[in-house]
Protein backbone atom coordinates (compact mmCIF):
# COMPACT_ATOMS: atom_id res chain seq x y z
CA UNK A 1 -0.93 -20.35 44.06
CA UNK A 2 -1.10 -17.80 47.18
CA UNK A 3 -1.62 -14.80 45.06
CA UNK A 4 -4.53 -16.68 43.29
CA UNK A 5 -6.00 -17.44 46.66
CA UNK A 6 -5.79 -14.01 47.97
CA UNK A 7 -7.14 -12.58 44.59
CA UNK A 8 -10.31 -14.91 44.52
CA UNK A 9 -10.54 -14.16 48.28
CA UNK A 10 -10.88 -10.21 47.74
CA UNK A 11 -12.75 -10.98 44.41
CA UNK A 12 -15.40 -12.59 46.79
CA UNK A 13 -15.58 -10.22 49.25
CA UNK A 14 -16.12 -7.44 46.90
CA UNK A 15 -18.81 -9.43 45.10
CA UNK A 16 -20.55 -10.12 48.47
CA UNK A 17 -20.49 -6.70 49.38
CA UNK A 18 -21.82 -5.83 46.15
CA UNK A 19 -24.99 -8.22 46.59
CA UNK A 20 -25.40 -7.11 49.36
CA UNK A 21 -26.06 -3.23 49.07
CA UNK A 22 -28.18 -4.20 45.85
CA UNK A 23 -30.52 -6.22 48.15
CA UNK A 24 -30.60 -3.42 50.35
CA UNK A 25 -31.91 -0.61 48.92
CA UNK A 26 -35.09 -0.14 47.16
CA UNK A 27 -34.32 1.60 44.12
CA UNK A 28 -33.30 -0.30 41.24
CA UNK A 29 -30.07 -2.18 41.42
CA UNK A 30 -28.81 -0.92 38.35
CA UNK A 31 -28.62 2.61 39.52
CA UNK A 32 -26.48 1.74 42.16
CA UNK A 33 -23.56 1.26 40.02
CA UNK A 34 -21.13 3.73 38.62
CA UNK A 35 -18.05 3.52 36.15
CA UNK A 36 -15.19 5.60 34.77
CA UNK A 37 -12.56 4.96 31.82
CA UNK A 38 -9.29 6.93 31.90
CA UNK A 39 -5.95 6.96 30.46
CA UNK A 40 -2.46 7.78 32.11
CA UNK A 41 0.34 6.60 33.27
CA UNK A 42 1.73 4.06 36.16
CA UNK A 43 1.34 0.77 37.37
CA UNK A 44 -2.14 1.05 37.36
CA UNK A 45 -2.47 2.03 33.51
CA UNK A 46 0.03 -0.80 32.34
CA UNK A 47 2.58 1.88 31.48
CA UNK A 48 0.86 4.18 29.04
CA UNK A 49 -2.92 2.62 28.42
CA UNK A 50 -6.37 2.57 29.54
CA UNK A 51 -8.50 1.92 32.95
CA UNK A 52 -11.58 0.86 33.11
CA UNK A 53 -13.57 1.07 36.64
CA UNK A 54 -16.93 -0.23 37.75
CA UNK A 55 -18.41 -0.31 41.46
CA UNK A 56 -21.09 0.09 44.05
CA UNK A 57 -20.70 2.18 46.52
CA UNK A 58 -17.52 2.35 48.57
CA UNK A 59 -15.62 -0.89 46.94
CA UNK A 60 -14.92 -0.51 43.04
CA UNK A 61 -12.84 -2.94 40.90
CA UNK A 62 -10.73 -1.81 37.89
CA UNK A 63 -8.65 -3.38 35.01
CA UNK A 64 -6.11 -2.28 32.77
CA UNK A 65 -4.11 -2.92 29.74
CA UNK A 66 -0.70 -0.58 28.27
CA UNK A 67 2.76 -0.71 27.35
CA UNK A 68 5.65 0.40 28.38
CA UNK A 69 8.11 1.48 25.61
CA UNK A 70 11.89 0.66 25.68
CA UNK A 71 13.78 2.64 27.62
CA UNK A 72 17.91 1.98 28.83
CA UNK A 73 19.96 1.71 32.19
CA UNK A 74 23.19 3.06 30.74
CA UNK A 75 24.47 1.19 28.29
CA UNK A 76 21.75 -1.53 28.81
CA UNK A 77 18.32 -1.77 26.91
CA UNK A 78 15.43 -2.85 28.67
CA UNK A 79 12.49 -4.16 26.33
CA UNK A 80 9.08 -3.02 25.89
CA UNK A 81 5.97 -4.88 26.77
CA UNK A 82 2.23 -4.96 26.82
CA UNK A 83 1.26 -5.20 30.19
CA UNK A 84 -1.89 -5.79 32.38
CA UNK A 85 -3.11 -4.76 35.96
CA UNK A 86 -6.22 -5.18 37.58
CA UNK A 87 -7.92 -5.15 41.08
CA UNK A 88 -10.14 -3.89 43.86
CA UNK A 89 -10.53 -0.40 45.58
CA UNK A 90 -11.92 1.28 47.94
CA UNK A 91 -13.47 4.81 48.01
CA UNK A 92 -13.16 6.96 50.76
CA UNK A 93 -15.97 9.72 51.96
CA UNK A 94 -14.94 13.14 53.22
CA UNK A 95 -17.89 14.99 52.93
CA UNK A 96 -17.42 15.99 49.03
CA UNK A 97 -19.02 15.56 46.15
CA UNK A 98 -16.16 15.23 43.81
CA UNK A 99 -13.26 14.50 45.93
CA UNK A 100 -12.58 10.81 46.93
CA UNK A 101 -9.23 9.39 48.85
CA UNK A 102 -9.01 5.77 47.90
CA UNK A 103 -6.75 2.59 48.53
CA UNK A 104 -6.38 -0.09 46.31
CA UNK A 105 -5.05 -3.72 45.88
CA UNK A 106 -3.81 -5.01 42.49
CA UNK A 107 -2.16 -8.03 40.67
CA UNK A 108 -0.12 -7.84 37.32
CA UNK A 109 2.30 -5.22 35.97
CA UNK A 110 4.92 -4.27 38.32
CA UNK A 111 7.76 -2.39 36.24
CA UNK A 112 10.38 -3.60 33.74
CA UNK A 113 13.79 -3.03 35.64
CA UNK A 114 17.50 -3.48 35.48
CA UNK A 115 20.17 -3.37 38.33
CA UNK A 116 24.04 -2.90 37.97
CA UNK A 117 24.51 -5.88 39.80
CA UNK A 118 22.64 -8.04 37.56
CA UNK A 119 25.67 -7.26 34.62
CA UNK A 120 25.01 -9.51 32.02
CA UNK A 121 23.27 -12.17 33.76
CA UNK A 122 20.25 -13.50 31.91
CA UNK A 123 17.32 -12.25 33.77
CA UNK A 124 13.72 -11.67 33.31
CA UNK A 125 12.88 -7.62 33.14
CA UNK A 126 9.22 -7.77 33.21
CA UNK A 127 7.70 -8.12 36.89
CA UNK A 128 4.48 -8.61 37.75
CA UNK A 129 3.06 -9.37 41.35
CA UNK A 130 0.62 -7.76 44.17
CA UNK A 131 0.67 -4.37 44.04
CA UNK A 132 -1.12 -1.34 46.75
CA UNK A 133 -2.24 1.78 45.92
CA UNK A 134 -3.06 5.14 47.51
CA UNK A 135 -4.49 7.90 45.99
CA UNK A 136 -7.21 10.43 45.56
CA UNK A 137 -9.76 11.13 42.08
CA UNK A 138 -11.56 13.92 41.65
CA UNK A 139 -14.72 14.47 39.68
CA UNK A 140 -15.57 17.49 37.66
CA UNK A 141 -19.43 19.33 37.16
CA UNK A 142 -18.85 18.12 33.53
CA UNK A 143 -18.00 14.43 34.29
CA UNK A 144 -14.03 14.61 34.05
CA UNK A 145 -12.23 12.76 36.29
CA UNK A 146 -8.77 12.78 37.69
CA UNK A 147 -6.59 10.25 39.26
CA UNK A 148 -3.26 10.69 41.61
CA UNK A 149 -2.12 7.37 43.02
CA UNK A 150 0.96 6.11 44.25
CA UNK A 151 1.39 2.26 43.02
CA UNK A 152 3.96 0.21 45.46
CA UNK A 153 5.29 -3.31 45.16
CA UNK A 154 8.13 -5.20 46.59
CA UNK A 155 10.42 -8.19 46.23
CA UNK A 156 8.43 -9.94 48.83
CA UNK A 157 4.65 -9.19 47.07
CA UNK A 158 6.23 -10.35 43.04
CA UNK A 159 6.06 -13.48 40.70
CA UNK A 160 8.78 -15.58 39.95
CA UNK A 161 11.17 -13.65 42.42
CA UNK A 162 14.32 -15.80 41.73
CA UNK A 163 13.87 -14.91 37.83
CA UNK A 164 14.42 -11.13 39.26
CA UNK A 165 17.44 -10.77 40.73
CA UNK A 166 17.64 -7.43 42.73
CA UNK A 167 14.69 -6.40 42.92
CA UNK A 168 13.65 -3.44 44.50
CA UNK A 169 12.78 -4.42 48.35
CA UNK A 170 10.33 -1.21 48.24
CA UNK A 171 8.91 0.33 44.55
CA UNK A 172 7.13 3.19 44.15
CA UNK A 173 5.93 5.04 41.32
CA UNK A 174 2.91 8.05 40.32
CA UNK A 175 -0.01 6.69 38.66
CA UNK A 176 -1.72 10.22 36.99
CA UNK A 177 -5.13 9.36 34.57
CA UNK A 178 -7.31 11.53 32.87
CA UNK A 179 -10.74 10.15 32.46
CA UNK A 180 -15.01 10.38 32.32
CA UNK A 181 -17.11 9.20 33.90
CA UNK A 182 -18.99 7.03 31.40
CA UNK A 183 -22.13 6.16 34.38
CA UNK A 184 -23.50 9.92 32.33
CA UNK A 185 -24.21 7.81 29.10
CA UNK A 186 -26.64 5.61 30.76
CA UNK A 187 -27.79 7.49 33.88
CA UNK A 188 -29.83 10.39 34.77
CA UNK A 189 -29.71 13.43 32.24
CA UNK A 190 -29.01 16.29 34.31
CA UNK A 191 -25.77 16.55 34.21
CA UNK A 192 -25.27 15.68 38.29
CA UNK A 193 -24.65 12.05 38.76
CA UNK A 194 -21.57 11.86 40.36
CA UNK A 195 -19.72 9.20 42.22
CA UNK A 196 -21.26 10.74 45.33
CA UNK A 197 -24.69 9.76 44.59
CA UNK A 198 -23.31 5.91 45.42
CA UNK A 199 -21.81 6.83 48.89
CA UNK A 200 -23.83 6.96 51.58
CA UNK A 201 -22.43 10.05 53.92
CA UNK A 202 -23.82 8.23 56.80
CA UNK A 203 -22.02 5.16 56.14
CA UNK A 204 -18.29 7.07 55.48
């Protein structure tokens, strides 16, 4: 019930903010918007899969779906899934067109895990919980994007924690995506619009 509560809380913020900048400016609303779809690796890909962001200005919020293939702790298997992730970010300016530091919040896929101390113990690999992010993505002249985040968690942040014994009391793991920035299909045909069209260098 808590993570719910702090989800919808953020989930309103973000939408607030969103409103708000639209009201505020007197182009069209639509133009304010910008979105990117990549593929990679992490937390905040599901595993191996697909993320899909869309924002206004600063805040942006992203989902994702992937799986994460079997893999073994010695002489222990731990399954695959298909796995989900999604949240809110927010971009930071530096005075560059196609470099942004950003810091995120997300809820879903954690990691599928075993510990030694678990043995043979029935126990439920797949964790999923509040996860943070850090990161930066960089934009290309030709629309490419590319993503380096660090995903975290923690035993204190997860789902279910007495269904995962041992859990890690600090996680972290790369998140690495390839993507494009899909706002080029729809937007202006000059091959410029950028992500840092939508921040205001005034506002940073």
């Amino acid at each position: 019930m808590l993570l719910r509560i702090v989800i919808i809380a953020i989930s309103i913020f973000y939408i607030s903010k969103v409103s708000a900048q639209s009201e505020n400016t007197n182009e069209d609303p639509t133009s304010t918007y910008f979105a990117s779809l990549s593929g990679g690796f992490g937390m905040m890909y599901g595993g191996l899969g697909a993320n899909l962001e869309v924002g206004s200005g600063h805040f942006s919020g992203f989902g994702a779906f992937g799986y994460a293939p079997q893999t073994k702790d010695g002489t222990i298997n731990i399954p695959a899934s298909f796995n989900y992730q999604g949240g809110l970010r927010y971009s930071i300016n530096i005075g560059s067109e196609f470099v942004y530091p950003r810091l995120g919040i997300g809820f879903g896929w954690v990691t599928n895990y075993y510990d030694s101390r678990i043995k043979m113990k029935s126990y439920d690999h797949h964790v999923e919980g509040i996860t943070l992010h850090a990161g930066i993505q960089v934009y290309s002249n030709e629309g490419f994007v590319f993503s380096f985040d660090a995903g975290m968690g923690s035993k204190l942040t997860i789902t279910n924690p007495n269904r995962h014994p041992h859990f890690y009391s600090f996680y972290i793991r790369p998140c690495i995506g390839v993507g494009y920035d899909v706002t080029r299909l729809f937007k202006r045909k000059d091959g410029k619009k950028i992500k840092n069209d939508e921040i205001n260098p005034f506002e940073g």
